[in-house]
Protein backbone atom coordinates (compact mmCIF):
# COMPACT_ATOMS: atom_id res chain seq x y z
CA UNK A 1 10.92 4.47 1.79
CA UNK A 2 7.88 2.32 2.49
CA UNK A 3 4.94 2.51 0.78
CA UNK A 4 1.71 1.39 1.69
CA UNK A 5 -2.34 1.22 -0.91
CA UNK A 6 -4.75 1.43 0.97
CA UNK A 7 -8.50 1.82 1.01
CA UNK A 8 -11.42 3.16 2.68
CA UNK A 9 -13.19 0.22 4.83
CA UNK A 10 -10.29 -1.59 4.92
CA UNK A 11 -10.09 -3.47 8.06
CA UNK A 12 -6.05 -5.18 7.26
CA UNK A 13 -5.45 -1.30 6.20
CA UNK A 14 -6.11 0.04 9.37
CA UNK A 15 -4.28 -2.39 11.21
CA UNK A 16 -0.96 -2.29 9.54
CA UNK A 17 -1.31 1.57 9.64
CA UNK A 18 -1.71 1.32 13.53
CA UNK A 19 1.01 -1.28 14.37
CA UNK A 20 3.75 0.79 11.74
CA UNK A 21 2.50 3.70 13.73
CA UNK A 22 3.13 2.23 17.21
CA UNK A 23 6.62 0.39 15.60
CA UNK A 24 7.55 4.09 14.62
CA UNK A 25 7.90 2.62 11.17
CA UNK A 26 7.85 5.96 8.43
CA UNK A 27 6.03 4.94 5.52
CA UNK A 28 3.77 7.18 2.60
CA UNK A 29 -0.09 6.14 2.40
CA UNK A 30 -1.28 5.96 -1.23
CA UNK A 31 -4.89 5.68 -2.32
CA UNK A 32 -5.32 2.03 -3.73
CA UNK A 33 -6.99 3.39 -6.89
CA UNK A 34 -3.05 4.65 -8.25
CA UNK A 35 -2.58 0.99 -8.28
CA UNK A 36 -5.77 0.85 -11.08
CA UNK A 37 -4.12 3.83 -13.38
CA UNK A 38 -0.29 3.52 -12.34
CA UNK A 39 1.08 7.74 -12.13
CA UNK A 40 4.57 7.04 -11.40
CA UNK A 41 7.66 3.99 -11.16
CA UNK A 42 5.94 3.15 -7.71
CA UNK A 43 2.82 2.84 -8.52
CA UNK A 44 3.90 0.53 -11.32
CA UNK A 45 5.75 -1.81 -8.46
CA UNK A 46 2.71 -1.75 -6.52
CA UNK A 47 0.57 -3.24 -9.62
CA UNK A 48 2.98 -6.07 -9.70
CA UNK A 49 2.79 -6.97 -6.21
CA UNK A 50 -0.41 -6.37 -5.84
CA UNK A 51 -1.08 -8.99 -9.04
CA UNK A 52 1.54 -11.35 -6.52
CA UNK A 53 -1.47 -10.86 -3.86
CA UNK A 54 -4.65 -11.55 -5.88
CA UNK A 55 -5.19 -8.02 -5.60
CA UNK A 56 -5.74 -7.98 -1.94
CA UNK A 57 -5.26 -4.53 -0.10
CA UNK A 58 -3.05 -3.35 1.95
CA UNK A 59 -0.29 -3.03 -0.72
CA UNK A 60 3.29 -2.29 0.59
CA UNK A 61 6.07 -1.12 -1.74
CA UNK A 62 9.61 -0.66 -0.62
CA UNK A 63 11.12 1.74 -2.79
């Protein structure tokens, strides 16, 4: 399953939203701010690659 942070305002957000929408790509949207207090093993993997991406949103976790 794909997973994707995102946040409000986020221009890059939007866009990969739209484009996995049009690709009929199934994915879950997360609130970026899990990424800030980790809740579960996915979360966790999103703090790591988010670290990998200087922190820049959107976030995408393959899980």
């Amino acid at each position: 399953m794909k997973y994707i942070y995102t946040a409000d305002d986020c221009p890059k957000c939007e866009s990969l939203k739209k484009k996995y929408k049009t690709e009929g790509v199934r994915f879950v949207e997360r609130s970026a701010n899990r990424i800030k207090q980790p809740e579960d093993e996915i979360d966790q993997e999103a703090l790591v690659q988010a670290s990998m991406q200087n922190m820049e949103l959107p976030v995408e976790v393959d899980f």
